[in-house]
Protein backbone atom coordinates (compact mmCIF):
# COMPACT_ATOMS: atom_id res chain seq x y z
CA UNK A 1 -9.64 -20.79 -51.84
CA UNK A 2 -12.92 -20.21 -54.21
CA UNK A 3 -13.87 -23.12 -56.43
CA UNK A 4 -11.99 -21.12 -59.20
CA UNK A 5 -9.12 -20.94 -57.81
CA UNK A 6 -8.80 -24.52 -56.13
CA UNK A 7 -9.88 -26.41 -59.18
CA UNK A 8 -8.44 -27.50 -62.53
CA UNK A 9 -10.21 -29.04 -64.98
CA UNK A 10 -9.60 -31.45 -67.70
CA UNK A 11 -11.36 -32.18 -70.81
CA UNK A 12 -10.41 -35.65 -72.35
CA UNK A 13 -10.57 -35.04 -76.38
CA UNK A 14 -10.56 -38.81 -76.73
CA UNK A 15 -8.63 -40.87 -79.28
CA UNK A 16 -9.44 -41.57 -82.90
CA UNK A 17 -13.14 -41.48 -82.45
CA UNK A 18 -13.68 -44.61 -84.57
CA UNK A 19 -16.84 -45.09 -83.94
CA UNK A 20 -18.00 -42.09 -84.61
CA UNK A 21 -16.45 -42.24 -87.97
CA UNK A 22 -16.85 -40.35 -91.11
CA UNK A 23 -17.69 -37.45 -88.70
CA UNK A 24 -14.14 -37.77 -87.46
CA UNK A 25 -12.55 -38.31 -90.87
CA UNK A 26 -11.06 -34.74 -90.64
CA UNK A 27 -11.95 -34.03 -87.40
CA UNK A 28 -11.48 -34.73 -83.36
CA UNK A 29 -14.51 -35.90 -81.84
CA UNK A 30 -14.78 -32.72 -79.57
CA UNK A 31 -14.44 -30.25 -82.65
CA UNK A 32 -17.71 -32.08 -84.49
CA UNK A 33 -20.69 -29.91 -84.70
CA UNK A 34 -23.73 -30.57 -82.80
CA UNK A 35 -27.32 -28.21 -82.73
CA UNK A 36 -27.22 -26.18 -85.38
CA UNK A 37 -24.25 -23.51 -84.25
CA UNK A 38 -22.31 -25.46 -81.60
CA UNK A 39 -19.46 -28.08 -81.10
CA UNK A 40 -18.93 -30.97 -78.86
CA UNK A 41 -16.02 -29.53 -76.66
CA UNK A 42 -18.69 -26.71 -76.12
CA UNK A 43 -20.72 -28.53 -73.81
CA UNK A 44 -17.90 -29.66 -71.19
CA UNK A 45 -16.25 -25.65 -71.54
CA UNK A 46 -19.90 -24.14 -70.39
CA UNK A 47 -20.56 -25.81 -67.93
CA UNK A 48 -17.20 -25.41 -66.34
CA UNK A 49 -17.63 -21.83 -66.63
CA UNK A 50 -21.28 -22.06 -65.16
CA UNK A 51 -19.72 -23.57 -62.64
CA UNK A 52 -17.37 -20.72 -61.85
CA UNK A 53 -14.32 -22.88 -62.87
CA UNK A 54 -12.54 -21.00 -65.63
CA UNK A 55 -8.98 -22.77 -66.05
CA UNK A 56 -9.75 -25.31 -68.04
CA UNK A 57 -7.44 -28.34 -69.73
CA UNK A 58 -8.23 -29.82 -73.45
CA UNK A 59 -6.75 -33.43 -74.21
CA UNK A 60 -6.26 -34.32 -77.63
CA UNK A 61 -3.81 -35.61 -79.90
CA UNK A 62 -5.55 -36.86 -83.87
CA UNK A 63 -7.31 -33.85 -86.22
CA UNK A 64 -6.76 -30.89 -84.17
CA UNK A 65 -6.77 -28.24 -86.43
CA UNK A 66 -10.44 -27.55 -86.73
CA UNK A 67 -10.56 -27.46 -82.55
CA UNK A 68 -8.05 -25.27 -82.15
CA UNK A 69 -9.44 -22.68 -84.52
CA UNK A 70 -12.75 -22.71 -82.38
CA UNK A 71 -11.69 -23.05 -79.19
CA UNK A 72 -8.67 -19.93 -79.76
CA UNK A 73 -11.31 -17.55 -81.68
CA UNK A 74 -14.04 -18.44 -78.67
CA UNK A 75 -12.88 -18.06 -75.60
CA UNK A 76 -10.80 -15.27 -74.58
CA UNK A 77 -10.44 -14.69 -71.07
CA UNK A 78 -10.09 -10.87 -69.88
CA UNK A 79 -6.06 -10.57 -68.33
CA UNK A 80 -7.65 -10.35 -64.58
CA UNK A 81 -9.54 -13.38 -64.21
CA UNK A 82 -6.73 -15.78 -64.79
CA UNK A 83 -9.09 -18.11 -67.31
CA UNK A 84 -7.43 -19.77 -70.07
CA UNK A 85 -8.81 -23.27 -72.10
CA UNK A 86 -5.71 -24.29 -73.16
CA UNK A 87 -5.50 -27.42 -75.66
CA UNK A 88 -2.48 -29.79 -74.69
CA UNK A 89 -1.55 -32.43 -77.70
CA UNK A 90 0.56 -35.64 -77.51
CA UNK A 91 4.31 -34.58 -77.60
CA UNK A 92 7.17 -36.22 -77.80
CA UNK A 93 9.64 -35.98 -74.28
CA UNK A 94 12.48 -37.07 -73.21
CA UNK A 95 10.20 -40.07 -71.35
CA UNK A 96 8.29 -40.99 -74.44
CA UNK A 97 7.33 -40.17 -78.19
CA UNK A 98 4.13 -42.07 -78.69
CA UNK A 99 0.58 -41.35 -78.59
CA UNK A 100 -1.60 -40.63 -75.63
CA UNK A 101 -2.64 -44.52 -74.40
CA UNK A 102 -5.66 -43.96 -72.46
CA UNK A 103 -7.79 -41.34 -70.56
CA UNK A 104 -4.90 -42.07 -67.57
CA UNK A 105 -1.83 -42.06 -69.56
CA UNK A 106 -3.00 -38.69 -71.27
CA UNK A 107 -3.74 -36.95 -68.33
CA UNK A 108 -0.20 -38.50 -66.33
CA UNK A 109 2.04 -36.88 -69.13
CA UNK A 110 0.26 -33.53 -68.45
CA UNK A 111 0.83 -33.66 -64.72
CA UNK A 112 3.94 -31.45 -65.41
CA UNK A 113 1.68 -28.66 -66.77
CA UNK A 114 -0.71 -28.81 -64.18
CA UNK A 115 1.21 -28.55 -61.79
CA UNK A 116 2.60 -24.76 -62.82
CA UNK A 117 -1.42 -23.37 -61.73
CA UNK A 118 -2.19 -23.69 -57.97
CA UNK A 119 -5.17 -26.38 -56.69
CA UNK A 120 -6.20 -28.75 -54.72
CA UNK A 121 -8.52 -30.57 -56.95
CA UNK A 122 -8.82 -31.61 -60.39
CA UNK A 123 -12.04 -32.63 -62.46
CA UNK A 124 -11.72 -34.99 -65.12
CA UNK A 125 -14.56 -34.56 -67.83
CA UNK A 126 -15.34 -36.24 -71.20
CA UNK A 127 -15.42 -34.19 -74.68
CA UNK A 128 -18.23 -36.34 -76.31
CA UNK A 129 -21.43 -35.84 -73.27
CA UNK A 130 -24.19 -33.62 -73.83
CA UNK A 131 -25.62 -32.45 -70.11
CA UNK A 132 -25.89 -29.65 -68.14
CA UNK A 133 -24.58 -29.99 -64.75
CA UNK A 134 -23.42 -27.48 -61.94
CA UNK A 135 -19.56 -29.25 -60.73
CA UNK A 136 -19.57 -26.88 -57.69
CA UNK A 137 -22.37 -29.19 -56.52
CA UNK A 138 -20.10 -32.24 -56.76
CA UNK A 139 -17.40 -30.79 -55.60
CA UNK A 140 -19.34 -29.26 -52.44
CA UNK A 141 -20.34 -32.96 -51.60
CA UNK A 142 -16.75 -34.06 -52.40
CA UNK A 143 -15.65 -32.49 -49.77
CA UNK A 144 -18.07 -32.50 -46.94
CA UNK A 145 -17.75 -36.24 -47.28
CA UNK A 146 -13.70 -35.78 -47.15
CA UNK A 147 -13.24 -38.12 -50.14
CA UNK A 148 -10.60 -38.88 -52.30
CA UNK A 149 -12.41 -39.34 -55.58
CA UNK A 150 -15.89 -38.60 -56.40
CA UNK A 151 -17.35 -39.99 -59.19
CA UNK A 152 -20.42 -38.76 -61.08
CA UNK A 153 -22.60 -41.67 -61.34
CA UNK A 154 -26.80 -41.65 -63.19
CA UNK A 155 -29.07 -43.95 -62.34
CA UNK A 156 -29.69 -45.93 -65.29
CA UNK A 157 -32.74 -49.01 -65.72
CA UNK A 158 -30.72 -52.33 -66.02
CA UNK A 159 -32.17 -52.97 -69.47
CA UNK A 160 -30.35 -49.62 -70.75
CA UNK A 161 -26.55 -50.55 -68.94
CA UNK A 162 -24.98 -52.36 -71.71
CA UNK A 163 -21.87 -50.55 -72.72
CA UNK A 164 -21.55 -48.69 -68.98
CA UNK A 165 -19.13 -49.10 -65.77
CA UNK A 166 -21.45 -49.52 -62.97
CA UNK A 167 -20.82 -49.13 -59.42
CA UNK A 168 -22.08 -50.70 -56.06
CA UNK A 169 -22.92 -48.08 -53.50
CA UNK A 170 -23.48 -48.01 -49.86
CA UNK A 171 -26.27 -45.68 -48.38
CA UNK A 172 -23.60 -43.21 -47.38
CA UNK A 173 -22.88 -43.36 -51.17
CA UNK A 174 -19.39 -44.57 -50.66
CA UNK A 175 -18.74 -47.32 -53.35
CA UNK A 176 -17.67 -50.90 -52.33
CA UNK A 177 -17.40 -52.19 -56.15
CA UNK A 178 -16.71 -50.80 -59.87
CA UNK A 179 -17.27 -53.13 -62.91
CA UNK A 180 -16.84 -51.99 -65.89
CA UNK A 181 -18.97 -52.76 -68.81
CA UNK A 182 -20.57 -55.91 -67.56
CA UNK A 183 -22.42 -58.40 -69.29
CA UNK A 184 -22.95 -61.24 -66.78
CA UNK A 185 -27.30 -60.50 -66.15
CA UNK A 186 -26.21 -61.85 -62.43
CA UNK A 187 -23.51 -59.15 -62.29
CA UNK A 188 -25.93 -56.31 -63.44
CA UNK A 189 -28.48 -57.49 -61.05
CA UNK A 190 -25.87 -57.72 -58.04
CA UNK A 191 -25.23 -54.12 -58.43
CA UNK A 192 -28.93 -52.64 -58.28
CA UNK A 193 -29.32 -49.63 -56.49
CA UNK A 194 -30.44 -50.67 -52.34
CA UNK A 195 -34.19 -49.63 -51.55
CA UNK A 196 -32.81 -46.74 -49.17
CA UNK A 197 -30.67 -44.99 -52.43
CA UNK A 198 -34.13 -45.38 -54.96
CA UNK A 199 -35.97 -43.76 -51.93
CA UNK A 200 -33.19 -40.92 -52.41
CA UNK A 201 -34.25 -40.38 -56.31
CA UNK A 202 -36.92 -37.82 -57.44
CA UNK A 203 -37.62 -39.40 -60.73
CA UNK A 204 -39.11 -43.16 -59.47
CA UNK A 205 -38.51 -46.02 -62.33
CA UNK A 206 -40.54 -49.10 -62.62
CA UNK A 207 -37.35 -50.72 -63.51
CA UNK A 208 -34.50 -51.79 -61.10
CA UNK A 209 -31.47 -49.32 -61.38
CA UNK A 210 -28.23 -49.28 -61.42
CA UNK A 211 -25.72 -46.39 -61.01
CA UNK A 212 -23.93 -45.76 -64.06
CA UNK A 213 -20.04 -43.38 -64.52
CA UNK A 214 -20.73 -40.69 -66.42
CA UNK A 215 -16.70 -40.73 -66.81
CA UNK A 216 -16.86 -37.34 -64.48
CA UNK A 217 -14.51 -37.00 -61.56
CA UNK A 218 -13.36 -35.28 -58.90
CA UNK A 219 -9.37 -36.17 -57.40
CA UNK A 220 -7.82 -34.62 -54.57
CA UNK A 221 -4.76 -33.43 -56.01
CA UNK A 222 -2.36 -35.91 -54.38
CA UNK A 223 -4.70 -38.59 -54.90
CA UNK A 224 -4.30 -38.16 -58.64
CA UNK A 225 -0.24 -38.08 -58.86
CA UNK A 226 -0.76 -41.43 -56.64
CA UNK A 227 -2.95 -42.98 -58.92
CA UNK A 228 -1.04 -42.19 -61.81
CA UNK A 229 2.07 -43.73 -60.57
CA UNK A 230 2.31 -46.71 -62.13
CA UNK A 231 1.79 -47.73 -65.95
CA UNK A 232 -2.34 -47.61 -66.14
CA UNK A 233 -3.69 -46.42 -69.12
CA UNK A 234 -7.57 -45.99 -68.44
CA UNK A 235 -9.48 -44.99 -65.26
CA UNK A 236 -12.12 -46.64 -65.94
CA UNK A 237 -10.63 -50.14 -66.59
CA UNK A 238 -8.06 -49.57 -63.95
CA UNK A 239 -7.18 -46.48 -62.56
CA UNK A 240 -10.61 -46.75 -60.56
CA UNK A 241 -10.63 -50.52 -59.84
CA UNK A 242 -7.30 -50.27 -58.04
CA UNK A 243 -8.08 -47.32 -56.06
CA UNK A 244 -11.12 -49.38 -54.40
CA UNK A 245 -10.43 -49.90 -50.52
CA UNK A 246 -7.21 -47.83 -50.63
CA UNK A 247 -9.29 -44.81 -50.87
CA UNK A 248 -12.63 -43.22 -50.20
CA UNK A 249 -14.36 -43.10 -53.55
CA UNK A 250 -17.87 -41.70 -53.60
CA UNK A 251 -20.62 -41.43 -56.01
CA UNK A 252 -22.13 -38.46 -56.61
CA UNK A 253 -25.82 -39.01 -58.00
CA UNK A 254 -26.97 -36.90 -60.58
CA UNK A 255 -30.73 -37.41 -62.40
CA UNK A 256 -30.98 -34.74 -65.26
CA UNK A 257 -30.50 -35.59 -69.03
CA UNK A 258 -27.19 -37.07 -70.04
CA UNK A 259 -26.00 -38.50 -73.32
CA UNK A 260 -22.71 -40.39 -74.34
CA UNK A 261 -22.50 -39.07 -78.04
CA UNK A 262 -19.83 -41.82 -79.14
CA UNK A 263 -21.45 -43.22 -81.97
CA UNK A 264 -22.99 -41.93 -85.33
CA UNK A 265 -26.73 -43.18 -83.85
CA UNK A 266 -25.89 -41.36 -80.67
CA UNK A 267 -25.18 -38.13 -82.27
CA UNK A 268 -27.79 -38.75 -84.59
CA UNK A 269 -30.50 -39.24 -82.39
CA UNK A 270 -29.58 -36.67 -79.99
CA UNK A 271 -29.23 -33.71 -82.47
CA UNK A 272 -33.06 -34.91 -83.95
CA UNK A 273 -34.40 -34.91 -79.96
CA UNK A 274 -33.44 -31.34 -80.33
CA UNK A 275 -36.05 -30.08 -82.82
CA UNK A 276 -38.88 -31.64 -80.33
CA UNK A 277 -41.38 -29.26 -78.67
CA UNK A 278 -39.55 -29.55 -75.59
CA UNK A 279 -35.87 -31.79 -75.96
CA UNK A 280 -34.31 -33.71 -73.07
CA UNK A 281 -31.67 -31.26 -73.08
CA UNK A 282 -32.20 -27.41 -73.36
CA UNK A 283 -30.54 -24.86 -74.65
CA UNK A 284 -32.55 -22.32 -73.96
CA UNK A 285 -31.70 -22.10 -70.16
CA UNK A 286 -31.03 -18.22 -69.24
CA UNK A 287 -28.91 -19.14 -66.09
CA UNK A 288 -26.60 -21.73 -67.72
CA UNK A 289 -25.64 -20.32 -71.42
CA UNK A 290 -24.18 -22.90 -73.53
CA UNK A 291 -21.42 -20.71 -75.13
CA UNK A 292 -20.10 -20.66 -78.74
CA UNK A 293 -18.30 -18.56 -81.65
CA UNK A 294 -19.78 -15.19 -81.99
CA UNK A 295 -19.63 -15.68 -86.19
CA UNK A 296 -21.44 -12.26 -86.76
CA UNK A 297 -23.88 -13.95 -89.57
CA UNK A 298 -26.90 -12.54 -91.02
CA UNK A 299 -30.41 -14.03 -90.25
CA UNK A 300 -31.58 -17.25 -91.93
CA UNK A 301 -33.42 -16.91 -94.34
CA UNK A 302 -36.98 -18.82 -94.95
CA UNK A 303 -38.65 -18.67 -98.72
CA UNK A 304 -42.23 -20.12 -98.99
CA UNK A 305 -40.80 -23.67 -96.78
CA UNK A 306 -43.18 -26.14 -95.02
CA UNK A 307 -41.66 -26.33 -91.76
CA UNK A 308 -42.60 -28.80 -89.13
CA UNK A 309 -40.20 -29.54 -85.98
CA UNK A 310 -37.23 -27.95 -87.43
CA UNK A 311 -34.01 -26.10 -85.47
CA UNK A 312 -31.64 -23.66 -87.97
CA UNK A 313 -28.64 -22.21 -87.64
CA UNK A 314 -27.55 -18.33 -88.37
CA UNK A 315 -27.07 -17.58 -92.26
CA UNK A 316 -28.80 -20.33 -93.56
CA UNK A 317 -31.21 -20.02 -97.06
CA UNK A 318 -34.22 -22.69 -97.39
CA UNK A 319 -36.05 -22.10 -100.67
CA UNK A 320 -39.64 -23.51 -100.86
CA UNK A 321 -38.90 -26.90 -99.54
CA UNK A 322 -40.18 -29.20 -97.72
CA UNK A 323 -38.39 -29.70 -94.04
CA UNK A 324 -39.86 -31.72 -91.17
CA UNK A 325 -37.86 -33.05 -88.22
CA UNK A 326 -34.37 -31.61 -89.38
CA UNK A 327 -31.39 -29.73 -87.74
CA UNK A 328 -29.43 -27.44 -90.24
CA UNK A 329 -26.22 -25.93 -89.23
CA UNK A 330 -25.10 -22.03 -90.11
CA UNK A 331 -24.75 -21.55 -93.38
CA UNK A 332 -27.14 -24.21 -94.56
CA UNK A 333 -28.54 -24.13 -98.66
CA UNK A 334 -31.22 -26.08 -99.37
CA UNK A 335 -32.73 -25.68 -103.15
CA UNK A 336 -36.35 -25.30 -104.42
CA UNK A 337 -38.32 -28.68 -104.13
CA UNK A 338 -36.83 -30.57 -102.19
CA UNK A 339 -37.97 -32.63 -98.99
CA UNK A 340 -35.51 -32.98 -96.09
CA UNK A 341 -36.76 -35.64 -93.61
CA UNK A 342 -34.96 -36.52 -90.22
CA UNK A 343 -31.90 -34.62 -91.46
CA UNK A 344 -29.23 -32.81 -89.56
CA UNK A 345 -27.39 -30.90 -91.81
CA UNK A 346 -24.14 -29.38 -90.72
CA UNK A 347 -24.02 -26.34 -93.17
CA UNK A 348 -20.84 -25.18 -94.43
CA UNK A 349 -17.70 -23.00 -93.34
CA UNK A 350 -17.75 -20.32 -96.20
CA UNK A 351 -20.08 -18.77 -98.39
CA UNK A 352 -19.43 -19.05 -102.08
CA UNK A 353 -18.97 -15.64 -104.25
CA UNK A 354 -20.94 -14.89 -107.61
CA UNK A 355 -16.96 -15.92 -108.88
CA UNK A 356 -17.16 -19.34 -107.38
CA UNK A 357 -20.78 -19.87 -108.08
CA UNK A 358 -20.22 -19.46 -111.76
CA UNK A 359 -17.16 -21.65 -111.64
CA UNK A 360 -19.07 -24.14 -110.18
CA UNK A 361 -21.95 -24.12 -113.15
CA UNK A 362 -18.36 -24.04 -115.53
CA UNK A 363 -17.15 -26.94 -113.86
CA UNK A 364 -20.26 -29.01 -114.08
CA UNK A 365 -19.76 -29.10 -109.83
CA UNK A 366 -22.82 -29.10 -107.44
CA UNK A 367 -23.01 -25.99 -105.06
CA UNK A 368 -22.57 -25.89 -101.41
CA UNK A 369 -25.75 -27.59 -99.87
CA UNK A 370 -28.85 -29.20 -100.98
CA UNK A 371 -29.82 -28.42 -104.80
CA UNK A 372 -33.31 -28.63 -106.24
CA UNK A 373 -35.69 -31.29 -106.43
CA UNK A 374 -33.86 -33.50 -103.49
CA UNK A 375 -35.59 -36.24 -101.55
CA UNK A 376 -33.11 -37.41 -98.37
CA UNK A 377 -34.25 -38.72 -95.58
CA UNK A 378 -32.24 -40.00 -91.87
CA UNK A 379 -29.10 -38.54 -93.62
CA UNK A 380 -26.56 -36.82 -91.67
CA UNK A 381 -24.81 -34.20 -94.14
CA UNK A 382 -21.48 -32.82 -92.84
CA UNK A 383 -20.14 -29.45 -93.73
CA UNK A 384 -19.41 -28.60 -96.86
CA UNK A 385 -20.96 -31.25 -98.67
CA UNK A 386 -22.68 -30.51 -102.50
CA UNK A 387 -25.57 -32.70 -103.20
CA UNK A 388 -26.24 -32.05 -106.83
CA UNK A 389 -30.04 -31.61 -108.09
CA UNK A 390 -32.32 -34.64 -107.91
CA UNK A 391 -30.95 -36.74 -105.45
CA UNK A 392 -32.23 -39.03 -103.44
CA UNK A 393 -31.11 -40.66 -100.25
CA UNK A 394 -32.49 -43.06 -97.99
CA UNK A 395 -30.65 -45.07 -95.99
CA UNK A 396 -34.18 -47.49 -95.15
CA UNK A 397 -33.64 -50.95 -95.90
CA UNK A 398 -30.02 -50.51 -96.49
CA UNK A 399 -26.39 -52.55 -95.08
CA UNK A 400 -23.97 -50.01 -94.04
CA UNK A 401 -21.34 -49.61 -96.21
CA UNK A 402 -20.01 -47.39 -98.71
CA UNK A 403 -22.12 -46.22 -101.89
CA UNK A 404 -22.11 -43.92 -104.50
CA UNK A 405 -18.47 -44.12 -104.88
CA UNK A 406 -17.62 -43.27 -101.13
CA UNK A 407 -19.76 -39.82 -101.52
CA UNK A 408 -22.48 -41.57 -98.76
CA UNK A 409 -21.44 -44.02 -95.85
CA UNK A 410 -24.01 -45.86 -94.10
CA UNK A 411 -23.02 -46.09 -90.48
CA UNK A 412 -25.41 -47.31 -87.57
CA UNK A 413 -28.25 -47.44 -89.91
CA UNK A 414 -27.59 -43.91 -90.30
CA UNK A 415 -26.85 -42.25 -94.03
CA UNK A 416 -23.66 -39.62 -94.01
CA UNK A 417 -22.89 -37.71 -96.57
CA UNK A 418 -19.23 -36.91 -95.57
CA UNK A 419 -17.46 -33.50 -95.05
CA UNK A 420 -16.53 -31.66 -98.51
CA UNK A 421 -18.22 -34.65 -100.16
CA UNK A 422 -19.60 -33.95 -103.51
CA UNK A 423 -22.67 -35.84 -105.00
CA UNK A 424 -23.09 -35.21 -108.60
CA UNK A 425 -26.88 -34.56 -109.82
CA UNK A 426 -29.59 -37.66 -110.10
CA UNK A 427 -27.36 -39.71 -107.42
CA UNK A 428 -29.78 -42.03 -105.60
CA UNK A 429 -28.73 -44.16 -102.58
């Protein structure tokens, strides 16, 4: 069987995304935007398909609605390929009516619809990574070292593991030990990476390593209904643990750019790395397309703006203003005079009429986007905000918390203007 047609693979939309809250106020964490034009689930979808796997599992169960409008007007699969991404939702059975309880317990009550599509392995992704990686390469190892599970695993220095499930690993990259999320030093340290596996790496570190999950598997089919027997709720905490010397779990090393996007800092800062001369992660690569919705909008239009470091999306207007170090999603407005500092702004779904826009000035209600004369600065704006003339937002210096009568959250030292929020003119935060 080709790689196509022997593997399934399955995209875990996560639960309430809490931490990555107000971006998930009306959202799943998987439908939030990220660069400019994309979305989270994006990421895992494209590289499955750059891998040449094309049947393709989406997890989910709080704020769908957004996700399923991209992911059903994005990819449509041609009737001979077999292809599908098909989004699968908590549902009530006869075995159960309550919500998915972990990464394990999602994918166990969806073992019924797997199990309608032939394979012999399934690959277990996250909907909240940005990366590029090739699966057929991890699955080519999986099975020239006849394992049972394979695990994606990064090397990562032991300063930077807090927050990670780390593995010990034999030369033969077998692993011997999983711990997740330690915080014992003398546990870290016990699980460095052996002087014959840091000869392996191409990027050297001055730092001892350890091997970090990247929360990307491979299971032999049988493997997985095994596993799932039981009442576990999370591989990582469990599902993994207990499968150690029962089965041959191996690690499969990977050393290119990765990044767990589960808080508002982490999508923060990754979105800004973006806009540098050359960002960690590209998407610019001719052989491995990041794919997206075709929107059909005009070009983005520029008027007499100082620019410096700046990525924008299609059908955006940026009137004489001052932008350095910013990300602005399609359909972005920003009005004459004002600076935009370390910004990623998310744009908006619609374009308003000459109708709406005089409603608006009727109404005394801000327009979609940035007005005139605005100062913000390390602000994430979500789509559809209106930030009325002459604001000014800063989150420097600042608790988080909830200002301007819940029209700005501070989260993670980050400032977030939330989605369809409405800032009336002269707010300053």
């Amino acid at each position: 069987m080709t790689t196509q047609k022997r593997v399934l693979a399955v995209i875990m939309g996560g639960g309430r995304g809490t931490r990555l809250h107000p971006l998930t106020q009306e959202r799943c964490k998987p439908a939030v935007p990220l660069a400019g034009k994309y979305r989270l689930v994006d990421i895992p979808i494209s590289n499955c398909l750059n891998s040449d796997i094309n049947r393709i599992f989406l997890l989910t169960q709080f704020q769908t609605a957004s996700l399923h409008r991209h992911v059903t007007s994005t990819y449509n699969f041609d009737p001979f390929g077999g292809g599908f991404v098909d989004i699968l939702s908590a549902e009530q059975t006869e075995k159960g009516s309550d919500w998915y309880q972990g990464t394990a317990d999602a994918v166990r009550r969806n073992l019924v619809h797997f199990r309608s599509f032939p394979h012999d392995l399934v690959l277990i992704l996250s909907g909240d990574q940005l990366y590029r990686m090739d699966f057929r390469k991890i699955i080519e190892e999986h099975l020239a070292k006849k394992a049972d599970v394979s695990i994606a695993a990064i090397p990562f220095p032991v300063s930077k593991v807090e927050g990670l499930g780390l593995m010990q690993v034999k030369d033969d990259h077998t692993i011997e030990r999983f711990v997740e999320k330690p915080k014992d030093p003398a546990v870290i340290q016990s699980l460095t990476l052996s002087p014959a596996l840091e000869a392996e790496l191409t990027i050297p570190s001055k730092e001892k390593r350890c091997l970090a999950s990247m929360g990307i598997y491979v299971f032999n089919r049988s493997v997985l209904a095994e596993a799932l027997d039981n009442t576990m709720t999370d591989f990582g905490k469990e599902i993994i643990p207990g499968l150690l010397g029962k089965k041959k779990l191996v690690a499969h090393i990977f050393e290119g750019y990765w990044e767990d996007i589960g808080t508002v800092r982490a999508f923060f800062d990754a979105n800004l790395a973006l806009a540098q001369p050359l960002p960690p992660f590209n998407f610019f690569e001719p052989s491995a397309p990041i794919y997206t919705q075709d929107r059909y909008l005009p070009a983005s239009k520029l008027n007499k703006c100082a620019i410096d470091h700046v990525v924008i999306g299609d059908g955006s207007i940026l009137t004489d203003s001052s932008l350095k170090h910013c990300v602005f999603g399609i359909r972005s407005f920003v009005g004459e005079g004002s600076v935009l500092e370390d910004t990623v702004m998310m744009g908006a779904d619609y374009y308003e009429g000459d109708a709406q826009l005089e409603a608006n000035t009727t109404q005394g209600r801000p327009h979609l986007g940035v007005g005139k004369g605005c100062r913000i600065k390390g602000a994430i704006i979500d789509k559809n905000a209106r930030i009325g003339d002459g604001c000014q937002l800063d989150a420097a210096g600042k608790a988080d918390g909830t200002y301007a009568g819940g029209g700005v959250i501070i989260r993670d030292g980050v400032l977030v203007v939330p989605k369809g929020a409405a800032l009336a003119p002269g707010t300053v935060v």
